[in-house]
PDB file of N, CA and C in Angstrom:
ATOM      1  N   UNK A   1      86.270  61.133 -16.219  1.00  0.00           N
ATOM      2  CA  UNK A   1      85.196  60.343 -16.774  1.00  0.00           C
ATOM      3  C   UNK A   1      84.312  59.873 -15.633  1.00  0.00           C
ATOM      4  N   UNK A   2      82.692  60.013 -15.947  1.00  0.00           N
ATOM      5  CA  UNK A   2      82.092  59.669 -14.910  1.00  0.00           C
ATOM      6  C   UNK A   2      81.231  58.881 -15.616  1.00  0.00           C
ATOM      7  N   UNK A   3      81.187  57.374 -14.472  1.00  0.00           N
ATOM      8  CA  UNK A   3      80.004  56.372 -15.301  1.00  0.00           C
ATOM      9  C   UNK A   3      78.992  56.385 -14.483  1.00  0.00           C
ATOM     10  N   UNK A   4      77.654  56.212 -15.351  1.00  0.00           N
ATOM     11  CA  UNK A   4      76.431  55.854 -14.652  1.00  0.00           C
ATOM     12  C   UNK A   4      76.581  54.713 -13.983  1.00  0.00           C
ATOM     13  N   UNK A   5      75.767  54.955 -12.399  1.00  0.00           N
ATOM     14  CA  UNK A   5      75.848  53.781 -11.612  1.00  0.00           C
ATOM     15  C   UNK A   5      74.850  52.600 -11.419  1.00  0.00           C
ATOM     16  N   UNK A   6      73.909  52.760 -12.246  1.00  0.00           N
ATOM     17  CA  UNK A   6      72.497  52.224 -12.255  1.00  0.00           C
ATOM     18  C   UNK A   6      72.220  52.189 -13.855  1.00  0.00           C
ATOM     19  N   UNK A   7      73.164  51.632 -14.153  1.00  0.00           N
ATOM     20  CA  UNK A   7      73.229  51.816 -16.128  1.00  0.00           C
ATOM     21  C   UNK A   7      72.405  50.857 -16.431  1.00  0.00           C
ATOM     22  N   UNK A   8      71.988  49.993 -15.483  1.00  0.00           N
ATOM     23  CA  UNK A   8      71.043  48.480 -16.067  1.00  0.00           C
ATOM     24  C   UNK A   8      69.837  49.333 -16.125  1.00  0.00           C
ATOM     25  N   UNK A   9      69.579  50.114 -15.183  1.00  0.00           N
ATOM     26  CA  UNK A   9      67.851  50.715 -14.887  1.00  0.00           C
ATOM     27  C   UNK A   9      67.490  51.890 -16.258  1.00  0.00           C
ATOM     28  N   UNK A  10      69.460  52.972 -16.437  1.00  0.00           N
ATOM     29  CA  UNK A  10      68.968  53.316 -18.134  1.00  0.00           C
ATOM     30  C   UNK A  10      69.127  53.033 -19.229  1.00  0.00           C
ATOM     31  N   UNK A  11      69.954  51.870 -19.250  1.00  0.00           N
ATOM     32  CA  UNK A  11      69.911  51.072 -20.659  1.00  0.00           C
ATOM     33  C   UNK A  11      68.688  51.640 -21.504  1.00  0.00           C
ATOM     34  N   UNK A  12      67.295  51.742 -21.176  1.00  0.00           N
ATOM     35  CA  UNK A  12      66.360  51.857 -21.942  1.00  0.00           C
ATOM     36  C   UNK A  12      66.127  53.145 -22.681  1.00  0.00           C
ATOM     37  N   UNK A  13      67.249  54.484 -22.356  1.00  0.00           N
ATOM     38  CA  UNK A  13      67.206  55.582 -22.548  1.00  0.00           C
ATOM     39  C   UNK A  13      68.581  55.650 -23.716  1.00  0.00           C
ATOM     40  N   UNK A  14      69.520  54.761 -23.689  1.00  0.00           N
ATOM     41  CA  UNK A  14      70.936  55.184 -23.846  1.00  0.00           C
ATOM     42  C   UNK A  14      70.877  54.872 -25.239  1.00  0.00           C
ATOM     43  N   UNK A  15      70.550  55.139 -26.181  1.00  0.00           N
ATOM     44  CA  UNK A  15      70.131  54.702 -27.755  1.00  0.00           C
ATOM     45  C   UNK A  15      71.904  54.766 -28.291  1.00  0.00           C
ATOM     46  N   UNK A  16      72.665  55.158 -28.025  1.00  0.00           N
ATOM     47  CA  UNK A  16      74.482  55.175 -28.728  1.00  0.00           C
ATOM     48  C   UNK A  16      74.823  54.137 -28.077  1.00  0.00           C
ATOM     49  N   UNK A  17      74.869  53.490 -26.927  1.00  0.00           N
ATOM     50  CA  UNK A  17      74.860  52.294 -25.914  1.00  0.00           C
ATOM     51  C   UNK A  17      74.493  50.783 -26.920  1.00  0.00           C
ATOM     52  N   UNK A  18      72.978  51.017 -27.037  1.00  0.00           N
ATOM     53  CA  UNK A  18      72.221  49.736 -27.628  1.00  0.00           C
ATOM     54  C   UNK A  18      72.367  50.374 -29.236  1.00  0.00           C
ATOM     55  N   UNK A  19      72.607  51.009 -29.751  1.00  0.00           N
ATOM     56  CA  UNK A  19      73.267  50.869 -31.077  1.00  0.00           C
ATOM     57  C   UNK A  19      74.742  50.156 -31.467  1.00  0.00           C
ATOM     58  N   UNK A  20      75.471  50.797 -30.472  1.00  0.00           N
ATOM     59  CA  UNK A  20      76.900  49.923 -30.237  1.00  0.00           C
ATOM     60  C   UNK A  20      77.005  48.694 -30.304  1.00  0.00           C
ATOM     61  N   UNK A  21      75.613  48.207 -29.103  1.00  0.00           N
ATOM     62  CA  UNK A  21      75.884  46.364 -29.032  1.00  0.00           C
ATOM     63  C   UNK A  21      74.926  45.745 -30.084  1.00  0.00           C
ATOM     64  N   UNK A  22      74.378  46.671 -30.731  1.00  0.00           N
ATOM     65  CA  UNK A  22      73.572  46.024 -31.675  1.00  0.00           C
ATOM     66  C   UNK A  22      74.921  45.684 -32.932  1.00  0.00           C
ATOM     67  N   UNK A  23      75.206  47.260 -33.508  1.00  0.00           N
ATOM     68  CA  UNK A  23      76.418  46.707 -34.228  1.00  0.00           C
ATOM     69  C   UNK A  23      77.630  45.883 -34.157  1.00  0.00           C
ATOM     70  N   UNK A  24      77.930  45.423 -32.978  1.00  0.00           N
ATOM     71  CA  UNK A  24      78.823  45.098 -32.112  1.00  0.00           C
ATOM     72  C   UNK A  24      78.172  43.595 -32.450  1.00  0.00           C
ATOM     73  N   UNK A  25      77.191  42.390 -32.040  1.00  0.00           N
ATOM     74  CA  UNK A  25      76.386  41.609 -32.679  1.00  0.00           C
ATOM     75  C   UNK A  25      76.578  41.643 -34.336  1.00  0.00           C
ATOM     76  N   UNK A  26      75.967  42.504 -35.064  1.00  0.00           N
ATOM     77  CA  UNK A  26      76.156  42.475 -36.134  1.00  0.00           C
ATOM     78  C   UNK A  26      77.025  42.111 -37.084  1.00  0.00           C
ATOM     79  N   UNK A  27      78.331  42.437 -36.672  1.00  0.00           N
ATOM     80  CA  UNK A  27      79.397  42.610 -37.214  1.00  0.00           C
ATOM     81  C   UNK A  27      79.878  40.992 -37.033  1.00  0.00           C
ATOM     82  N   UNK A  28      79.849  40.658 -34.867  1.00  0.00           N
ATOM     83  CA  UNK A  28      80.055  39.864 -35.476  1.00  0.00           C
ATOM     84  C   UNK A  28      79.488  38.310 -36.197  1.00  0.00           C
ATOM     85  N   UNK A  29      78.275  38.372 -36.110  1.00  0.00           N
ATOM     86  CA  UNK A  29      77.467  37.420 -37.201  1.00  0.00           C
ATOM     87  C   UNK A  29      78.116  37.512 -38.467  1.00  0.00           C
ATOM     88  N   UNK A  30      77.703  38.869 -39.138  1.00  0.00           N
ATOM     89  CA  UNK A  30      78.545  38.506 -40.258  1.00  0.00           C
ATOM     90  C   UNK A  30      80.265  38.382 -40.624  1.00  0.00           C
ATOM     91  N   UNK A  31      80.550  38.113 -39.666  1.00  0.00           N
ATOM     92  CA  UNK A  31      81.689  38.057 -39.956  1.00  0.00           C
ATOM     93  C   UNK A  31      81.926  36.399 -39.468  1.00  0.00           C
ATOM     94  N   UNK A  32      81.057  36.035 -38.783  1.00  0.00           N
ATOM     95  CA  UNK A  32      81.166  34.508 -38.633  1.00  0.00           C
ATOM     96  C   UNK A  32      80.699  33.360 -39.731  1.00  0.00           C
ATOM     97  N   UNK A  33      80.021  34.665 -40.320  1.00  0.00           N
ATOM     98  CA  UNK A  33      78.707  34.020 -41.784  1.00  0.00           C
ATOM     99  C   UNK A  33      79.855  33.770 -43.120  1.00  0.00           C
ATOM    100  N   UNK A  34      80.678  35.072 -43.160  1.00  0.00           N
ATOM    101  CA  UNK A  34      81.703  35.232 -43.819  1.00  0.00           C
ATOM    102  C   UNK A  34      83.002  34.117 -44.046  1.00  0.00           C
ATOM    103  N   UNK A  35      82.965  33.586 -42.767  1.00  0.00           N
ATOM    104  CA  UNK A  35      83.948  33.188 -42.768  1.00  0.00           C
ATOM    105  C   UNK A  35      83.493  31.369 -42.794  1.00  0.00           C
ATOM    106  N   UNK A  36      83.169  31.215 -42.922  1.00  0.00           N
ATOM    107  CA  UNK A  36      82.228  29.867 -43.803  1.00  0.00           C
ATOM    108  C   UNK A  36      81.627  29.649 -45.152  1.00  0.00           C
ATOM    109  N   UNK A  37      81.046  30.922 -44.879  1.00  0.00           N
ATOM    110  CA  UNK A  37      80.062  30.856 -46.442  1.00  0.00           C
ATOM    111  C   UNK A  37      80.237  31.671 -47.523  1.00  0.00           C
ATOM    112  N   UNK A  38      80.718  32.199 -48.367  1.00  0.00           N
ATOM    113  CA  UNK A  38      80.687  32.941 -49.720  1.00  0.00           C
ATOM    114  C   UNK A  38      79.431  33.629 -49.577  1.00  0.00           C
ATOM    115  N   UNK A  39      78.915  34.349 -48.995  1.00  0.00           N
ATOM    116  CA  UNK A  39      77.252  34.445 -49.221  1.00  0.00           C
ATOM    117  C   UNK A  39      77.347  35.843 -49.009  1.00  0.00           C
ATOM    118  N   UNK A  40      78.130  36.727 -48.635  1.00  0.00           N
ATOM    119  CA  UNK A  40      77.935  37.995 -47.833  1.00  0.00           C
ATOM    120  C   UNK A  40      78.626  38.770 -49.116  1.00  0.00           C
ATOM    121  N   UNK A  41      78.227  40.040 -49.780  1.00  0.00           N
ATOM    122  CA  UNK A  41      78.680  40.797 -50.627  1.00  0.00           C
ATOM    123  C   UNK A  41      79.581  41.328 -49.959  1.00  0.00           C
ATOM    124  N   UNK A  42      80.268  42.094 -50.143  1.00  0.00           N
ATOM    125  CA  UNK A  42      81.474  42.827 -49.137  1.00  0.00           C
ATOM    126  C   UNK A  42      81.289  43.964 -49.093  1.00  0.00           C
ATOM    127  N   UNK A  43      80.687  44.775 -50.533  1.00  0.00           N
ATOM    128  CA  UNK A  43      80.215  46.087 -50.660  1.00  0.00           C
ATOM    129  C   UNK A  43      78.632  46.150 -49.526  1.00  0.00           C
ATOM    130  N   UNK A  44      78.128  45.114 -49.886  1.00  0.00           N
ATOM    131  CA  UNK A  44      76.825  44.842 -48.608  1.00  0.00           C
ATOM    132  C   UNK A  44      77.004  45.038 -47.204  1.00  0.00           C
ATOM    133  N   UNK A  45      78.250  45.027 -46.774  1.00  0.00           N
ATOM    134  CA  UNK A  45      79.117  44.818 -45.531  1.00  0.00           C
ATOM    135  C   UNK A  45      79.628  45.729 -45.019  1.00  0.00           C
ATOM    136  N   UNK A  46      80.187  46.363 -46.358  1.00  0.00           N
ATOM    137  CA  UNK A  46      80.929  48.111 -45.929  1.00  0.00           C
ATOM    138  C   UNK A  46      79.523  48.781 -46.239  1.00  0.00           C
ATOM    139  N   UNK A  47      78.345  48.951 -46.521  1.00  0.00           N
ATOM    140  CA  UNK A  47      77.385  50.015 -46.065  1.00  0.00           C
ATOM    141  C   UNK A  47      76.981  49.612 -45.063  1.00  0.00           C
ATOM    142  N   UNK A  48      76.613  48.231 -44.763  1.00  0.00           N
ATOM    143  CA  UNK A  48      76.005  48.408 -43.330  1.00  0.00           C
ATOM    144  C   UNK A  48      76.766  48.775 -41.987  1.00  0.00           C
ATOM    145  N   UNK A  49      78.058  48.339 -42.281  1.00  0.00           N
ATOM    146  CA  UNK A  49      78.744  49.048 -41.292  1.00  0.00           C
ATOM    147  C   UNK A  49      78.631  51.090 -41.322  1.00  0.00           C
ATOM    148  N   UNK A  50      78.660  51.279 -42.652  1.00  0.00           N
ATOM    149  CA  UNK A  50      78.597  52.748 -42.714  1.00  0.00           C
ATOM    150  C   UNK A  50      77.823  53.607 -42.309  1.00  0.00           C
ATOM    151  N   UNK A  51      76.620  52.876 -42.536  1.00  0.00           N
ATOM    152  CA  UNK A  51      75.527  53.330 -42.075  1.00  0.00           C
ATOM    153  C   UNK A  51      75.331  53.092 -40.670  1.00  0.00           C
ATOM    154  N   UNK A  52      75.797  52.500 -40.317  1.00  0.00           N
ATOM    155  CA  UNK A  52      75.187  51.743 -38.625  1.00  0.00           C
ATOM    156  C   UNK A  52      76.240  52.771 -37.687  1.00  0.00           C
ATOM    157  N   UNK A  53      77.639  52.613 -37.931  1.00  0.00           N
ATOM    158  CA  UNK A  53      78.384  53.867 -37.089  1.00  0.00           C
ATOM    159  C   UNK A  53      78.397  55.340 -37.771  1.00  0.00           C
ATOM    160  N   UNK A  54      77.928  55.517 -39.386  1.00  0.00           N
ATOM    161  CA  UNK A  54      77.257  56.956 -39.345  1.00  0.00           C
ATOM    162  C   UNK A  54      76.227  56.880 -38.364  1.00  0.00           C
ATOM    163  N   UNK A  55      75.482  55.977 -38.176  1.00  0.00           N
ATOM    164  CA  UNK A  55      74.242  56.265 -37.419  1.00  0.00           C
ATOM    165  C   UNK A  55      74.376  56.925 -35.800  1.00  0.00           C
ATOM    166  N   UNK A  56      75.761  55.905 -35.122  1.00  0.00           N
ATOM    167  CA  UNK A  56      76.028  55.620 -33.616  1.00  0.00           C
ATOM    168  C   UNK A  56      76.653  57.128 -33.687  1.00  0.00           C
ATOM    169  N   UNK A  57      77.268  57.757 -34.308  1.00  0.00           N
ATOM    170  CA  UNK A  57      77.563  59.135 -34.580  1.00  0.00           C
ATOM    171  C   UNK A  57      76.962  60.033 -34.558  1.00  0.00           C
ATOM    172  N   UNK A  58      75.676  59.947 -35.372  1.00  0.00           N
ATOM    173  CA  UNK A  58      74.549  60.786 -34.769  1.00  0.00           C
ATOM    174  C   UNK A  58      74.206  60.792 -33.412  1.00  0.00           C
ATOM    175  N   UNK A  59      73.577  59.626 -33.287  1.00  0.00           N
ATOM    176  CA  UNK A  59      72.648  58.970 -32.208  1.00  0.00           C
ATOM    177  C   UNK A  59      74.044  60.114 -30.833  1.00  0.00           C
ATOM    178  N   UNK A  60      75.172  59.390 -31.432  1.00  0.00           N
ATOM    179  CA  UNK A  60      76.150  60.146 -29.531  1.00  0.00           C
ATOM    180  C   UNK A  60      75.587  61.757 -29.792  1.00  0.00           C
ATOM    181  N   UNK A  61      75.840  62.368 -30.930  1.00  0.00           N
ATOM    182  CA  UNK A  61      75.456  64.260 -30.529  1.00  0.00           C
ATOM    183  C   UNK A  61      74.215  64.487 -30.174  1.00  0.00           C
ATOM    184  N   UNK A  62      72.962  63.454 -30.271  1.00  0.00           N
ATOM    185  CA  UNK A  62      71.673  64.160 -29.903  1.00  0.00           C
ATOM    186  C   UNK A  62      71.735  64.082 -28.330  1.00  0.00           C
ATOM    187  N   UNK A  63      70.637  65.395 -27.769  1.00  0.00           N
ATOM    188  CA  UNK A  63      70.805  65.628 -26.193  1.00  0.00           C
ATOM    189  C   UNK A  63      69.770  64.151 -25.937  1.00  0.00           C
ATOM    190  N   UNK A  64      69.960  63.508 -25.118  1.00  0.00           N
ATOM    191  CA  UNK A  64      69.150  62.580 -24.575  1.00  0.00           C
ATOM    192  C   UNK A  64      68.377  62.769 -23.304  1.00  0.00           C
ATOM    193  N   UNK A  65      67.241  62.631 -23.282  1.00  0.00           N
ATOM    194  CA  UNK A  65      66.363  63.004 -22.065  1.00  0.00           C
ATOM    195  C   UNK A  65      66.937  62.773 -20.864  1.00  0.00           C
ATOM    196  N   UNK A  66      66.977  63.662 -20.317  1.00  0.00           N
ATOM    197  CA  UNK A  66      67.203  64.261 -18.613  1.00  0.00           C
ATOM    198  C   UNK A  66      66.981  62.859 -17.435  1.00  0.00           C
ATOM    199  N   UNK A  67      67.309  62.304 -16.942  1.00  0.00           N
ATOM    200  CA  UNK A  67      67.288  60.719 -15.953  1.00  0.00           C
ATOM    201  C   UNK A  67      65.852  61.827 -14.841  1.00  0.00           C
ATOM    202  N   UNK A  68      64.759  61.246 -14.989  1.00  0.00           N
ATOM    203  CA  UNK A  68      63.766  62.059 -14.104  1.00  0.00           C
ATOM    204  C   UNK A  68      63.842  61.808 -12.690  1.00  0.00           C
ATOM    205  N   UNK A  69      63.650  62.841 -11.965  1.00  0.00           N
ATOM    206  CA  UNK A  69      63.825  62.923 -10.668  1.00  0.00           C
ATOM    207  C   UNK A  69      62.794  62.316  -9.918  1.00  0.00           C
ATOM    208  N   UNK A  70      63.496  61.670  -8.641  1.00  0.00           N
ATOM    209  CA  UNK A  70      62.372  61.324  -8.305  1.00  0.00           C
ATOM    210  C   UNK A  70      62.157  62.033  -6.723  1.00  0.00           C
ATOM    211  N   UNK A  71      60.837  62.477  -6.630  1.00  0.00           N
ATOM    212  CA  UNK A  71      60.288  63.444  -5.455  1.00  0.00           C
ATOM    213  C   UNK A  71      59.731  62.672  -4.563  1.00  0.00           C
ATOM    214  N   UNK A  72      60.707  62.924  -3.296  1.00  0.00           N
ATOM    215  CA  UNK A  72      60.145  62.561  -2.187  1.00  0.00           C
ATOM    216  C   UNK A  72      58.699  62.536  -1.412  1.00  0.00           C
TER     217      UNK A  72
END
């Protein structure tokens, strides 16, 4: 396994990355919302999760643009 070493500079490229911590957030709001309030459908809860890691599933197989070189 090899990690990027300058991952702060492509954060802005890494769309499976910032989908992760988006759902990653998500989840847990509502699950903090949940656990106070009656307010959250549950079927409302299992699509958005479904949809959000069907999504992070996609998002990992597409090729993602090339880190551009930079010329001396």
């Amino acid at each position: 396994m090899k990690l990027i070493d300058d991952w702060k500079t492509e954060l802005h490229r890494l769309w499976s990355v910032r989908i992760a911590l988006f759902m990653f957030v998500l989840n847990g709001a509502l699950l903090g919302l949940a656990g106070f309030v009656d307010v959250l459908n549950p079927y409302l809860f299992l699509a958005l999760n479904v949809f959000g890691y069907g999504l992070l599933g996609v998002v990992r197989l597409v090729k993602q643009k090339p880190k551009a070189e930079v010329q001396p």
